[in-house]
N, C-alpha and C. Protein backbone atom coordinates (compact mmCIF):
# COMPACT_ATOMS: atom_id res chain seq x y z
N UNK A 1 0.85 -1.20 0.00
CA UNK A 1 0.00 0.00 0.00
C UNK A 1 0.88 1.23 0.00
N UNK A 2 0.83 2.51 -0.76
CA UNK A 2 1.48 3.44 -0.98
C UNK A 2 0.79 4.04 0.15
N UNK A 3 2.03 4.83 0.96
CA UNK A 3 1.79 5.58 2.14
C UNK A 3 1.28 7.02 1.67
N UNK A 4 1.33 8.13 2.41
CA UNK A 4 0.74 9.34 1.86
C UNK A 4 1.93 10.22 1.70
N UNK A 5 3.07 9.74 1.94
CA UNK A 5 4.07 10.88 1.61
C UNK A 5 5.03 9.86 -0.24
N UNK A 6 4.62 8.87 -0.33
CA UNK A 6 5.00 8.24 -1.49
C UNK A 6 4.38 8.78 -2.46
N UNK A 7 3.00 9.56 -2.10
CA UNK A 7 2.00 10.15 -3.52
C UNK A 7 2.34 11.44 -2.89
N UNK A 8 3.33 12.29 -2.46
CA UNK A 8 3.11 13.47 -2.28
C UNK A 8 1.63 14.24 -1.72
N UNK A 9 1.32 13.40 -0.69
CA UNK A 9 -0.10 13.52 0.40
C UNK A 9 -1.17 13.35 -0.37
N UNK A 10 -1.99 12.62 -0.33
CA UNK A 10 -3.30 11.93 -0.65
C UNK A 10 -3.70 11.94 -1.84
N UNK A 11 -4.02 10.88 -2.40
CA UNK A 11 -4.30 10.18 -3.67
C UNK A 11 -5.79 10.78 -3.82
N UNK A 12 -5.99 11.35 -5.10
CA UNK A 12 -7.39 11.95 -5.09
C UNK A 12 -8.33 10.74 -4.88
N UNK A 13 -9.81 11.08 -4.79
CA UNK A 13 -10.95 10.13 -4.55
C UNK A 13 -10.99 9.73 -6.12
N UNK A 14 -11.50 8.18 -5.49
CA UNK A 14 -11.90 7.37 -7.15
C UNK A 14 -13.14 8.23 -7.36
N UNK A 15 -13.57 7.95 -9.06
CA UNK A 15 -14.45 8.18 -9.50
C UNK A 15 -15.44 7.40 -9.23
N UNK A 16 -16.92 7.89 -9.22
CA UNK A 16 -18.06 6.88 -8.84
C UNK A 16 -18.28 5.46 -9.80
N UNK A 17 -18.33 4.36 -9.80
CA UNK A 17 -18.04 3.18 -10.51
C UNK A 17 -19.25 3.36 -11.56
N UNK A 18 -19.36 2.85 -12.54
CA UNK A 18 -20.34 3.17 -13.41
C UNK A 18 -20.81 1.48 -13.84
N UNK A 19 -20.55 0.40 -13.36
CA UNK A 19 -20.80 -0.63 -13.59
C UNK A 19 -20.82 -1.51 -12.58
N UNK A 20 -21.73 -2.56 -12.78
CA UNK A 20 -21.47 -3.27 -11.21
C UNK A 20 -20.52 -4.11 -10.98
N UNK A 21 -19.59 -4.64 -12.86
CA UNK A 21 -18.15 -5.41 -12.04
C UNK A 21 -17.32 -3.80 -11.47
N UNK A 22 -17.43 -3.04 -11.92
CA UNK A 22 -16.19 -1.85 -11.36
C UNK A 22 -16.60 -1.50 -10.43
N UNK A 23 -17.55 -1.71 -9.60
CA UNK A 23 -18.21 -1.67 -7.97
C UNK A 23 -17.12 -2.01 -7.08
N UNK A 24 -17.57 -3.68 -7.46
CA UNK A 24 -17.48 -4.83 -6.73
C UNK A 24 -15.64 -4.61 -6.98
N UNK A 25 -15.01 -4.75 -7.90
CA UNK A 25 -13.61 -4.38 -8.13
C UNK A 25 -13.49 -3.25 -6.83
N UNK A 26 -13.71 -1.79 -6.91
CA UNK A 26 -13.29 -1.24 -6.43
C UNK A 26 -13.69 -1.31 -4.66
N UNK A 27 -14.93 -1.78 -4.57
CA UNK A 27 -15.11 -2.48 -3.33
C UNK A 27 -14.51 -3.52 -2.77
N UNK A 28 -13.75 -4.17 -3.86
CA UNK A 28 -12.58 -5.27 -3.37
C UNK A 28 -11.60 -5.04 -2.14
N UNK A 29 -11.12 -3.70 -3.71
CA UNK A 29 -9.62 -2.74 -3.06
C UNK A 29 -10.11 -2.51 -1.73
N UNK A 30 -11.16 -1.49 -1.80
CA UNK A 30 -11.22 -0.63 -0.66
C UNK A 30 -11.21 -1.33 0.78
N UNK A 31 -11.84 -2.69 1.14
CA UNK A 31 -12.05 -3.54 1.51
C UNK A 31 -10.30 -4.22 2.43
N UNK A 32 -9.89 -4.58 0.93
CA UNK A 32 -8.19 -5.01 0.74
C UNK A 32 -7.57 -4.21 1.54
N UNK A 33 -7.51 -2.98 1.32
CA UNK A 33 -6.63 -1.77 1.96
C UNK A 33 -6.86 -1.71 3.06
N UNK A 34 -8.53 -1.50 4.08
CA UNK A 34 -8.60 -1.58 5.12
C UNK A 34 -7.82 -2.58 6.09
N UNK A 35 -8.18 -3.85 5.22
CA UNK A 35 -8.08 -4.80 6.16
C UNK A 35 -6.01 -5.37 6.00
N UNK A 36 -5.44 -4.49 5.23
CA UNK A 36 -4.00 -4.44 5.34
C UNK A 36 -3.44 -3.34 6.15
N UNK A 37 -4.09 -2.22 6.42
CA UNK A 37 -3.92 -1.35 7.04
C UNK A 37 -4.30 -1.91 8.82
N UNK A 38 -5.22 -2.38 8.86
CA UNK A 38 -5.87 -3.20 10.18
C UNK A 38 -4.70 -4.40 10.53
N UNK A 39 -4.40 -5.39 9.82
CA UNK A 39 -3.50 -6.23 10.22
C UNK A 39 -2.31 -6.12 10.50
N UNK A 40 -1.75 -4.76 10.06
CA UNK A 40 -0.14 -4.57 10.06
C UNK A 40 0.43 -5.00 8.66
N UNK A 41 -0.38 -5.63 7.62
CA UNK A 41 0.11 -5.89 6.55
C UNK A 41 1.34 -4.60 5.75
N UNK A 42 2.13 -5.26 5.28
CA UNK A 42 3.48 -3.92 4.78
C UNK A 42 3.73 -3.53 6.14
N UNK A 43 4.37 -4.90 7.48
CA UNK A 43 5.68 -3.77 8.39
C UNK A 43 5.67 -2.31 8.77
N UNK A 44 4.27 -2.26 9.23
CA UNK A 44 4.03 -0.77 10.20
C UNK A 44 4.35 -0.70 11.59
N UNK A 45 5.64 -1.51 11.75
CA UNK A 45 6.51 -0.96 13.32
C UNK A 45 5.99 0.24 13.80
N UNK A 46 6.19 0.56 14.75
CA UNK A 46 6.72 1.95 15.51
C UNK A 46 7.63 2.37 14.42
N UNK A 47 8.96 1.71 14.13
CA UNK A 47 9.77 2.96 12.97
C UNK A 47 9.53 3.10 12.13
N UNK A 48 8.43 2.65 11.17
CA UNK A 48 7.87 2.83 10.42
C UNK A 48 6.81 3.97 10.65
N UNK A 49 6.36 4.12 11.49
CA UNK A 49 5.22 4.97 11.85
C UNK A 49 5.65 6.17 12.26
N UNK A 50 6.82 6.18 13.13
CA UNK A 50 8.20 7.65 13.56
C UNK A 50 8.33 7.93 12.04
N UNK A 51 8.25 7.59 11.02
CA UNK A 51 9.19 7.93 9.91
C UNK A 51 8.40 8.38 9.29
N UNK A 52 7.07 7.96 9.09
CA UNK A 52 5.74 8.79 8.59
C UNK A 52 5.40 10.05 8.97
N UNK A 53 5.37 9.86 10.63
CA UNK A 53 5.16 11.19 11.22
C UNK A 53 6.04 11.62 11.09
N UNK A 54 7.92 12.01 10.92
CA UNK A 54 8.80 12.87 10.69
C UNK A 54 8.09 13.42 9.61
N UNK A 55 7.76 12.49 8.66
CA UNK A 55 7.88 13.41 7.25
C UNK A 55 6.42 13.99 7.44
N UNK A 56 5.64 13.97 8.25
CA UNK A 56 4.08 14.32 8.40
C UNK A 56 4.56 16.10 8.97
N UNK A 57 5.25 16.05 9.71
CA UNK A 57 5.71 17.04 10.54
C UNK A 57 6.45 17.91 9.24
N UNK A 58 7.23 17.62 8.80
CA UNK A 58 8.21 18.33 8.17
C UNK A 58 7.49 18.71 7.14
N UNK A 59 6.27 18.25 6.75
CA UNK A 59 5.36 18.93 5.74
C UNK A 59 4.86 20.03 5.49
N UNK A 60 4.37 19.94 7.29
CA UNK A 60 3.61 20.83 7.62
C UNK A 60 4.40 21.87 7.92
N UNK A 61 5.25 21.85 8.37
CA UNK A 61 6.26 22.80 8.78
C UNK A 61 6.66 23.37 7.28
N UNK A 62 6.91 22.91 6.16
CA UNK A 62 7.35 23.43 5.46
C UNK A 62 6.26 24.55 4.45
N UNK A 63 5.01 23.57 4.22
CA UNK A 63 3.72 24.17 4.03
C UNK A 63 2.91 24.98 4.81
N UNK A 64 2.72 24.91 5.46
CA UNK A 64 2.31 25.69 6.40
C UNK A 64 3.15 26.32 7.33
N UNK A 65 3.65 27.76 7.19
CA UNK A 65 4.65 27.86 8.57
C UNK A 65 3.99 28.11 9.58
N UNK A 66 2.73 28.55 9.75
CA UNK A 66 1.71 29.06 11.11
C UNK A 66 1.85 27.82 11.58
N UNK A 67 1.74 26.40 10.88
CA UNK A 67 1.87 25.54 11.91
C UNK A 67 3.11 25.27 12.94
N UNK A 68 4.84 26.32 12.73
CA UNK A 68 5.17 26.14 13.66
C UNK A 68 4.88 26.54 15.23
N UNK A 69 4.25 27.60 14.78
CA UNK A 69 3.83 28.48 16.02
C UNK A 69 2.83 27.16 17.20
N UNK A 70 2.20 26.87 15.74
CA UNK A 70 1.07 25.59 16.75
C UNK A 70 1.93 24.39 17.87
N UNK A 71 2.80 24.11 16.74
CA UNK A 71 3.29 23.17 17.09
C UNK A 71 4.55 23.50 18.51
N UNK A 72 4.73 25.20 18.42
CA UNK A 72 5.92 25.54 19.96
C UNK A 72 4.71 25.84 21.14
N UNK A 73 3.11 25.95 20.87
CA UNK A 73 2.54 26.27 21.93
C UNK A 73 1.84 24.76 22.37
N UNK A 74 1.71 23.58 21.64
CA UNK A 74 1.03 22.65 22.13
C UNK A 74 1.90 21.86 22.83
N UNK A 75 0.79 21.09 23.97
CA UNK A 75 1.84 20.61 25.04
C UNK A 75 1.98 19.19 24.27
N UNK A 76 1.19 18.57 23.48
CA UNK A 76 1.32 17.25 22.78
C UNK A 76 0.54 17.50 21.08
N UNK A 77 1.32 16.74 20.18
CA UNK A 77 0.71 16.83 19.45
C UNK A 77 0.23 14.85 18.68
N UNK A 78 -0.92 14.94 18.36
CA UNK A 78 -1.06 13.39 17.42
C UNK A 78 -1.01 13.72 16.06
N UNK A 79 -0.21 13.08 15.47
CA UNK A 79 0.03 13.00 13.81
C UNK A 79 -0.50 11.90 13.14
N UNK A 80 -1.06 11.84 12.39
CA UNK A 80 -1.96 11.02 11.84
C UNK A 80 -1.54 10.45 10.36
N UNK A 81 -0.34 10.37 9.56
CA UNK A 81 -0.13 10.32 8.48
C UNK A 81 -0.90 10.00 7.25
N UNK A 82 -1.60 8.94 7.89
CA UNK A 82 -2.55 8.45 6.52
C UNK A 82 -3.56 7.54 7.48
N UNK A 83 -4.59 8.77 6.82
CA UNK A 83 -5.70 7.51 7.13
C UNK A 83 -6.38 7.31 5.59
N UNK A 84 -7.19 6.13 5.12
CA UNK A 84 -7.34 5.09 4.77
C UNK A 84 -8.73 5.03 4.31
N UNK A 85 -9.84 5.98 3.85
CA UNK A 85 -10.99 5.67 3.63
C UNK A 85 -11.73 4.84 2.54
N UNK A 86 -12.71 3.53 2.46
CA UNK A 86 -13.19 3.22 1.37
C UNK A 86 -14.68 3.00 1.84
N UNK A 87 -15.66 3.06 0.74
CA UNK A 87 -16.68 2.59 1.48
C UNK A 87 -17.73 1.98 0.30
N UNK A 88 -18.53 1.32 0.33
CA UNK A 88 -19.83 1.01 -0.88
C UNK A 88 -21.09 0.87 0.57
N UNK A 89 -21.96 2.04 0.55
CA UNK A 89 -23.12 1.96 1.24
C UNK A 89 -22.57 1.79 2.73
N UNK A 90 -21.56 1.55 3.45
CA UNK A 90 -21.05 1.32 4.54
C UNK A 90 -19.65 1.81 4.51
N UNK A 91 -19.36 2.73 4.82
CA UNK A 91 -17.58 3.30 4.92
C UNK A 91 -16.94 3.82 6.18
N UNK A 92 -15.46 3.17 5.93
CA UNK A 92 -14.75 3.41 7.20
C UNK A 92 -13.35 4.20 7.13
N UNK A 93 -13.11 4.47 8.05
CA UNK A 93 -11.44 4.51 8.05
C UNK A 93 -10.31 4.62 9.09
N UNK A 94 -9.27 3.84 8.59
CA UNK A 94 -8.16 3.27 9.28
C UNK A 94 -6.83 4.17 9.07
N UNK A 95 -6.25 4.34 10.42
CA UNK A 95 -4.67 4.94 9.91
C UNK A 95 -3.84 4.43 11.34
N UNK A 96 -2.96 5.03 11.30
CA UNK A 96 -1.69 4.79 12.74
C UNK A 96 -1.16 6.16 12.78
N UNK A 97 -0.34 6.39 13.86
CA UNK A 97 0.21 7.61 14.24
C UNK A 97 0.74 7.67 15.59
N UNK A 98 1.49 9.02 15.64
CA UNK A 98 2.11 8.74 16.83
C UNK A 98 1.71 9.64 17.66
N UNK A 99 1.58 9.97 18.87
CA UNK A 99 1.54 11.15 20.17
C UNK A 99 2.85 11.53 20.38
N UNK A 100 3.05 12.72 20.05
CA UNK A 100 4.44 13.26 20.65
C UNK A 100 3.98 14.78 21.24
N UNK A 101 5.57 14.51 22.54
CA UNK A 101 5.76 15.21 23.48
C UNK A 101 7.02 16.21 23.16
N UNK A 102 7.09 17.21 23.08
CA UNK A 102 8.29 17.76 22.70
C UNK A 102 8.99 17.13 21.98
N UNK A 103 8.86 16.71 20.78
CA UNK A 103 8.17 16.46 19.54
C UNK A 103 9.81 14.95 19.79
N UNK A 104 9.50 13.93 20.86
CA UNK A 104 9.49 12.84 21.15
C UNK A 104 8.44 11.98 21.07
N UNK A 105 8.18 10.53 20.61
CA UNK A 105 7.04 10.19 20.29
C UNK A 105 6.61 9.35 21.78
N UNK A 106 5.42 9.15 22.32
CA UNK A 106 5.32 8.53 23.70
C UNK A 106 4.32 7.57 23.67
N UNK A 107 3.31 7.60 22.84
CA UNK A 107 2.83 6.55 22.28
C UNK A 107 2.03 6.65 20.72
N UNK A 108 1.68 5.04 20.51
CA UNK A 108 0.81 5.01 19.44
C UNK A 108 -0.29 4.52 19.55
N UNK A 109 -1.00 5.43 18.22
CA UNK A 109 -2.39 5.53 18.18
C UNK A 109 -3.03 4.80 16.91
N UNK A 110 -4.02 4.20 16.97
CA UNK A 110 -4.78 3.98 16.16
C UNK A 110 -6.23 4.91 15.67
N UNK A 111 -6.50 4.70 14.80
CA UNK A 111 -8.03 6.11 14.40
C UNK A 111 -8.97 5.33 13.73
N UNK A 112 -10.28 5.04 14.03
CA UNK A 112 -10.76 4.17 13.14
C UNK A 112 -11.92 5.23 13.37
N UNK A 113 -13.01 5.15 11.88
CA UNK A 113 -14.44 6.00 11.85
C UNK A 113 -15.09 5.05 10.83
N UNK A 114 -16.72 5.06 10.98
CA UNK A 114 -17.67 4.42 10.04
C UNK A 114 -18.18 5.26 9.77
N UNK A 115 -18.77 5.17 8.67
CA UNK A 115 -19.69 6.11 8.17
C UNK A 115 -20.55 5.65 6.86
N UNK A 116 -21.78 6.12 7.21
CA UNK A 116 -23.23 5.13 6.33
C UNK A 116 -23.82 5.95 5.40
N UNK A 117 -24.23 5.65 4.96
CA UNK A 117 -24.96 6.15 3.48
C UNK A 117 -24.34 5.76 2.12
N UNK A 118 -24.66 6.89 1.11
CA UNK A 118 -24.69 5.67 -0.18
C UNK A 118 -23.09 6.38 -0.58
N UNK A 119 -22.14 5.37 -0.70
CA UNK A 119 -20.44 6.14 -1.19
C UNK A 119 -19.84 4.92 -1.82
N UNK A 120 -19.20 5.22 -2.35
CA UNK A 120 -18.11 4.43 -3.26
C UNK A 120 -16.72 5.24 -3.62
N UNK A 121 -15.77 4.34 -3.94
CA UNK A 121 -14.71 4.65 -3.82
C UNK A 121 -13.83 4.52 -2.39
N UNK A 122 -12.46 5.56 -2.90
CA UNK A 122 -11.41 5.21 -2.01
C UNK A 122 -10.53 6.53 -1.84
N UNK A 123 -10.33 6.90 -0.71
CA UNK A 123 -9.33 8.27 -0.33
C UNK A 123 -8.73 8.35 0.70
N UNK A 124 -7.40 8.94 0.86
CA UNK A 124 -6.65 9.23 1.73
C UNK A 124 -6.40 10.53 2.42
N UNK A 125 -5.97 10.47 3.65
CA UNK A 125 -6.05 12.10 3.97
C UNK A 125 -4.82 11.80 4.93
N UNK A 126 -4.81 13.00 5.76
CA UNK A 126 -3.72 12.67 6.79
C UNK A 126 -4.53 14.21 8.08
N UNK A 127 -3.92 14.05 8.91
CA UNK A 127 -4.63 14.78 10.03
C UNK A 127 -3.52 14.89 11.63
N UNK A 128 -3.74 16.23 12.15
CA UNK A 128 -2.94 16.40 13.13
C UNK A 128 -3.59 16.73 14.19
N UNK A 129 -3.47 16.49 15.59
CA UNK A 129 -4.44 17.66 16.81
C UNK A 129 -3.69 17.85 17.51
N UNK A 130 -3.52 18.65 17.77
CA UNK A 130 -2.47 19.75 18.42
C UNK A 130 -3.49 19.77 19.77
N UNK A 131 -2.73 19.57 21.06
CA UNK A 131 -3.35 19.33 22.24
C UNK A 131 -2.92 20.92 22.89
N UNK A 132 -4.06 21.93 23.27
CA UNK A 132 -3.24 23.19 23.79
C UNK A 132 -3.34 23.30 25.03
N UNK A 133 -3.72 22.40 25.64
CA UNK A 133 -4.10 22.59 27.34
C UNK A 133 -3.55 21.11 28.01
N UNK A 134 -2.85 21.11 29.02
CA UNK A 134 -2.52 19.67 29.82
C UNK A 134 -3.79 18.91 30.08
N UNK A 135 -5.36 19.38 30.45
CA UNK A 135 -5.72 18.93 30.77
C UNK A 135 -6.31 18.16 29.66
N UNK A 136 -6.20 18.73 28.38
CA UNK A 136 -7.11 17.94 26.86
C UNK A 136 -6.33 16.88 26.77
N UNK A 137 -4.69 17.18 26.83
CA UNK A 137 -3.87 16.25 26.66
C UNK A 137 -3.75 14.74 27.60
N UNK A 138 -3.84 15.53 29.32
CA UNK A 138 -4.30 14.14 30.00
C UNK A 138 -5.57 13.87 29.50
N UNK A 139 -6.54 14.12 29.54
CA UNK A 139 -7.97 13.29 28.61
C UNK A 139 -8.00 12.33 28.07
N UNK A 140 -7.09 12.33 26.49
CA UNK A 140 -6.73 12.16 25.86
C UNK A 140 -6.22 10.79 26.40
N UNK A 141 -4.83 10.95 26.66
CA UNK A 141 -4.30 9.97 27.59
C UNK A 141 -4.68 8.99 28.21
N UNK A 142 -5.64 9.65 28.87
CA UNK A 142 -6.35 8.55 29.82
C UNK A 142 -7.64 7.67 29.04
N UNK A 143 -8.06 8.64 28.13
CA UNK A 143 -9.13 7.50 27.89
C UNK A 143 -8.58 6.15 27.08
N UNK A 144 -10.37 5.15 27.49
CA UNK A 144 -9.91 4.10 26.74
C UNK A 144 -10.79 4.01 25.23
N UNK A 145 -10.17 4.70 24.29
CA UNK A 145 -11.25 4.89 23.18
C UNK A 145 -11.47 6.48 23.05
N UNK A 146 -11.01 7.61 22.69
CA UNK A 146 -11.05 9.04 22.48
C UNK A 146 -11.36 9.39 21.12
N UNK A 147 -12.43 10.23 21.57
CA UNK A 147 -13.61 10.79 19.97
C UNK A 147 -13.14 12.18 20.58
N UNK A 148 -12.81 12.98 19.28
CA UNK A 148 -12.77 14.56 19.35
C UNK A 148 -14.52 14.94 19.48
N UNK A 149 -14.18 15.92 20.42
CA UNK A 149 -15.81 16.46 21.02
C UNK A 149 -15.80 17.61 20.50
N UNK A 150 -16.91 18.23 20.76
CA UNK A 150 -17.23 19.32 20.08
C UNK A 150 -16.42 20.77 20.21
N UNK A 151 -15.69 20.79 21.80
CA UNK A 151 -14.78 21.77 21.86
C UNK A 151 -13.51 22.19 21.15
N UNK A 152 -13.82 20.80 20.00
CA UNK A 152 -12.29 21.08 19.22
C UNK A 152 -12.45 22.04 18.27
N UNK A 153 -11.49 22.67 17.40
CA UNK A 153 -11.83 23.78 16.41
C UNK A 153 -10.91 23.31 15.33
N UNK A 154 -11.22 23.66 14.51
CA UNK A 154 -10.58 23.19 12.97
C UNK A 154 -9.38 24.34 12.78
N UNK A 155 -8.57 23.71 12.03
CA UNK A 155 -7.57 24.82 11.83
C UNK A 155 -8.18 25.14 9.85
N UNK A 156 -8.28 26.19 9.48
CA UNK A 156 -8.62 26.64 8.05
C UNK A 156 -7.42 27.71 7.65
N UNK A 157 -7.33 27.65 6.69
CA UNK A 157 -6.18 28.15 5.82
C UNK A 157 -6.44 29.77 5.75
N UNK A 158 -5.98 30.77 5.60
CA UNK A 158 -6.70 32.10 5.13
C UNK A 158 -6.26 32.12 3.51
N UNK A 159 -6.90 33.23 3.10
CA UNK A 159 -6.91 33.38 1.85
C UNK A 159 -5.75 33.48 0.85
N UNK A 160 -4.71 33.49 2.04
CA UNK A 160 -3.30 32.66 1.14
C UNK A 160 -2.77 31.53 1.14
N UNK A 161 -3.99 30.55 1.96
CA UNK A 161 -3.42 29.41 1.92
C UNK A 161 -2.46 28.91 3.19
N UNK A 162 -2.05 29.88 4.10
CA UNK A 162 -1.49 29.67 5.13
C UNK A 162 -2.83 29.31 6.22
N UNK A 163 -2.28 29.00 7.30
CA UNK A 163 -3.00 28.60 8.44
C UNK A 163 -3.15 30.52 9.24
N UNK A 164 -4.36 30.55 9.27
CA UNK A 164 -4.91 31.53 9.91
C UNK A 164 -4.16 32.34 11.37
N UNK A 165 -4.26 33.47 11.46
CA UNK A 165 -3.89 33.64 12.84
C UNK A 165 -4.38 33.48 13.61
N UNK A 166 -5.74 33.35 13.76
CA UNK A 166 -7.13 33.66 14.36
C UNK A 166 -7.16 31.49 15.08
N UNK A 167 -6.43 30.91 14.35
CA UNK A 167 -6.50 29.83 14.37
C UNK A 167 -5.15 29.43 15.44
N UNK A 168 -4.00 30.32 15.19
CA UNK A 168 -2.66 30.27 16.42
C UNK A 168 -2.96 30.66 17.46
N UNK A 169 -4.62 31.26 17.59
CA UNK A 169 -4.11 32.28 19.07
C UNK A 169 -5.74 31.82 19.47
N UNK A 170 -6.05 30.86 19.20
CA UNK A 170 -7.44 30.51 19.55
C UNK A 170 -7.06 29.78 20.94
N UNK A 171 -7.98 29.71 22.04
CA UNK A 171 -7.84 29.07 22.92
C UNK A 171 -8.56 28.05 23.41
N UNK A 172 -8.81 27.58 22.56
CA UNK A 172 -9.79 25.61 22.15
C UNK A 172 -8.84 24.71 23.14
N UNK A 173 -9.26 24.04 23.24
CA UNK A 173 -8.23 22.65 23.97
C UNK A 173 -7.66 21.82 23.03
N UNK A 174 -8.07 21.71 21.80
CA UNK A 174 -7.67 20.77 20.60
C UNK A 174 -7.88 21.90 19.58
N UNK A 175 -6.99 21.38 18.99
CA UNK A 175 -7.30 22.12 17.38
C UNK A 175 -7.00 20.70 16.05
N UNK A 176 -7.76 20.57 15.40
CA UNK A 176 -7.43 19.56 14.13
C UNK A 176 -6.85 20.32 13.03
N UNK A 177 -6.02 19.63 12.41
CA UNK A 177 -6.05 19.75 11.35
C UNK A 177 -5.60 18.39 10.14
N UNK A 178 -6.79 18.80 9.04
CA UNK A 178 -6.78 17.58 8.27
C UNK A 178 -6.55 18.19 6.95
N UNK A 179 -5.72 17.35 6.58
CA UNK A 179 -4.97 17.55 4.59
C UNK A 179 -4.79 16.84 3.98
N UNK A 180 -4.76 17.15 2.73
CA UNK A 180 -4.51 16.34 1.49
C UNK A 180 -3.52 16.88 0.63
N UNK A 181 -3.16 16.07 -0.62
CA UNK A 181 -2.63 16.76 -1.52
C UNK A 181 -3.04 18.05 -2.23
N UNK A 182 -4.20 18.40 -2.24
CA UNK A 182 -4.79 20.39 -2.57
C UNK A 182 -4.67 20.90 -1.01
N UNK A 183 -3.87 20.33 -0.35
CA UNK A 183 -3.73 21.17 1.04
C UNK A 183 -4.50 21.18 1.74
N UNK A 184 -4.74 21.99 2.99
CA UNK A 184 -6.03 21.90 4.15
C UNK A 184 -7.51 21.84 3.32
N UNK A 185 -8.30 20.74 3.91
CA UNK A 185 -9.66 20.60 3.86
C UNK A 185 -10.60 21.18 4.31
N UNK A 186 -10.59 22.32 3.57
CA UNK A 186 -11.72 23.14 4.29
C UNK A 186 -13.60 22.32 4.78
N UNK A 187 -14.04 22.42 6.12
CA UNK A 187 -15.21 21.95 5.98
C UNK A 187 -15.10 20.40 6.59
N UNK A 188 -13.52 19.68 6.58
CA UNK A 188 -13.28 18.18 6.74
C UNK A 188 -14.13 18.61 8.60
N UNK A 189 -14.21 17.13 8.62
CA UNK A 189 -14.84 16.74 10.06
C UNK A 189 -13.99 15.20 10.83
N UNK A 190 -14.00 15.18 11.88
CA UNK A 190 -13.58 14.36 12.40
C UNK A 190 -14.45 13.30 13.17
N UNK A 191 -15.15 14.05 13.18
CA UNK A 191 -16.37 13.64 13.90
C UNK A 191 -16.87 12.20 13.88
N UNK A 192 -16.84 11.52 15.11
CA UNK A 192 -17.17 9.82 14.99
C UNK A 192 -15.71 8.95 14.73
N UNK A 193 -14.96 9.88 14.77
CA UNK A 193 -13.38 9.13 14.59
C UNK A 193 -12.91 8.95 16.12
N UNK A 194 -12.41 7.48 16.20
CA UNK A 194 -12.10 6.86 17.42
C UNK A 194 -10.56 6.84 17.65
N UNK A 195 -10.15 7.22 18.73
CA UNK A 195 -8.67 6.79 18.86
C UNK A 195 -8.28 5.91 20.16
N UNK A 196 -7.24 5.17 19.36
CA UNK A 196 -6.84 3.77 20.65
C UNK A 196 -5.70 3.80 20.71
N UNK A 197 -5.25 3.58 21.99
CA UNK A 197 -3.67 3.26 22.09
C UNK A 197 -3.22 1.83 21.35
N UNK A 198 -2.31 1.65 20.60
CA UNK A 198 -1.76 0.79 20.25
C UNK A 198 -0.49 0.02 21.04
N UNK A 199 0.32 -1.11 20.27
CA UNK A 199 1.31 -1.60 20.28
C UNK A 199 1.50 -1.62 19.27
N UNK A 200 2.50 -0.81 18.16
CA UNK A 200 2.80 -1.40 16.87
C UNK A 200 3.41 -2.76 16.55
């Protein structure tokens, strides 16, 4: 499976299938991918997953510079490199990532979300949350199973494409941010996305 920094961050969405073998084909994949992404299939160690998030980090840093500012005021941040969406009438998605502390990694995470109604196809994204308060961060920590709640705030680009100021100096407990290859997703949601501590 091609990671998200091998396609230069996220592989656009398939087109809607126009036949029912190109359904079932692409419902194969989508299917395939989850459940290689779920097993560890393709050697997703821990250094494998540090090496995702370096280059997840260094992205952002390079694309976005407001995100350094984010990244010297949060007390933890989760990097999300690639998550993994496919769905036909039932869709989910899978990724790994790491929690880092002064930008040491301290544990790993898993992200899984469902989501129903009528979809087809297959897409990748990648996603960060910047923890700005100890106490979001112990939360976080402690639970067994963590859904971003409603106090989180999206990070959105301003009209040059950079990350907002209004977005560095907000005082949310979480802030997300989710991207692709056309850059921040304006409008993306997180919402119903689960996170678990792992063992890679």
């Amino acid at each position: 499976m091609k990671n998200l920094h091998d396609i230069s961050l996220v592989a656009p969405s398939v087109a809607p299938a126009s036949g029912l073998s190109r359904r079932l084909v692409v419902l194969g994949m989508g299917a395939a991918g989850l459940a290689a992404c779920g097993n560890g299939v393709g050697g997703q160690g821990g250094a494998r997953i540090d090496a995702r998030v370096d280059a997840t980090r260094d992205y952002l840093r390079n694309k976005y510079p407001g995100t350094r500012d984010l990244m010297e005021k949060a007390v933890g941040i989760l990097y999300m490199p690639l998550m993994t969406e496919a769905g036909f009438g039932i869709g989910g998605a899978y990724g790994r990532g790491a929690l880092r502390i002064n930008d040491v990694t301290v544990d790993y995470y898993s992200a899984t979300s469902a989501s129903f109604g009528f979809q087809i196809g297959a897409q990748q994204y990648a996603h960060a949350l910047f923890f700005m308060t100890q106490k979001a961060l112990a939360d976080f920590r402690r639970a067994d199973g963590w859904a971003l709640g409603a106090d989180a705030r999206y990070a959105l680009p301003d009209r040059g494409g950079a990350i907002s100021t209004e977005t560095t100096t907000t005082l949310a407990p979480v802030i997300a941010l989710v991207f692709g290859q056309a850059g921040l997703i304006a409008g993306a949601t997180l919402e119903g996305t689960k996170y678990t501590r792992i063992i890679p």
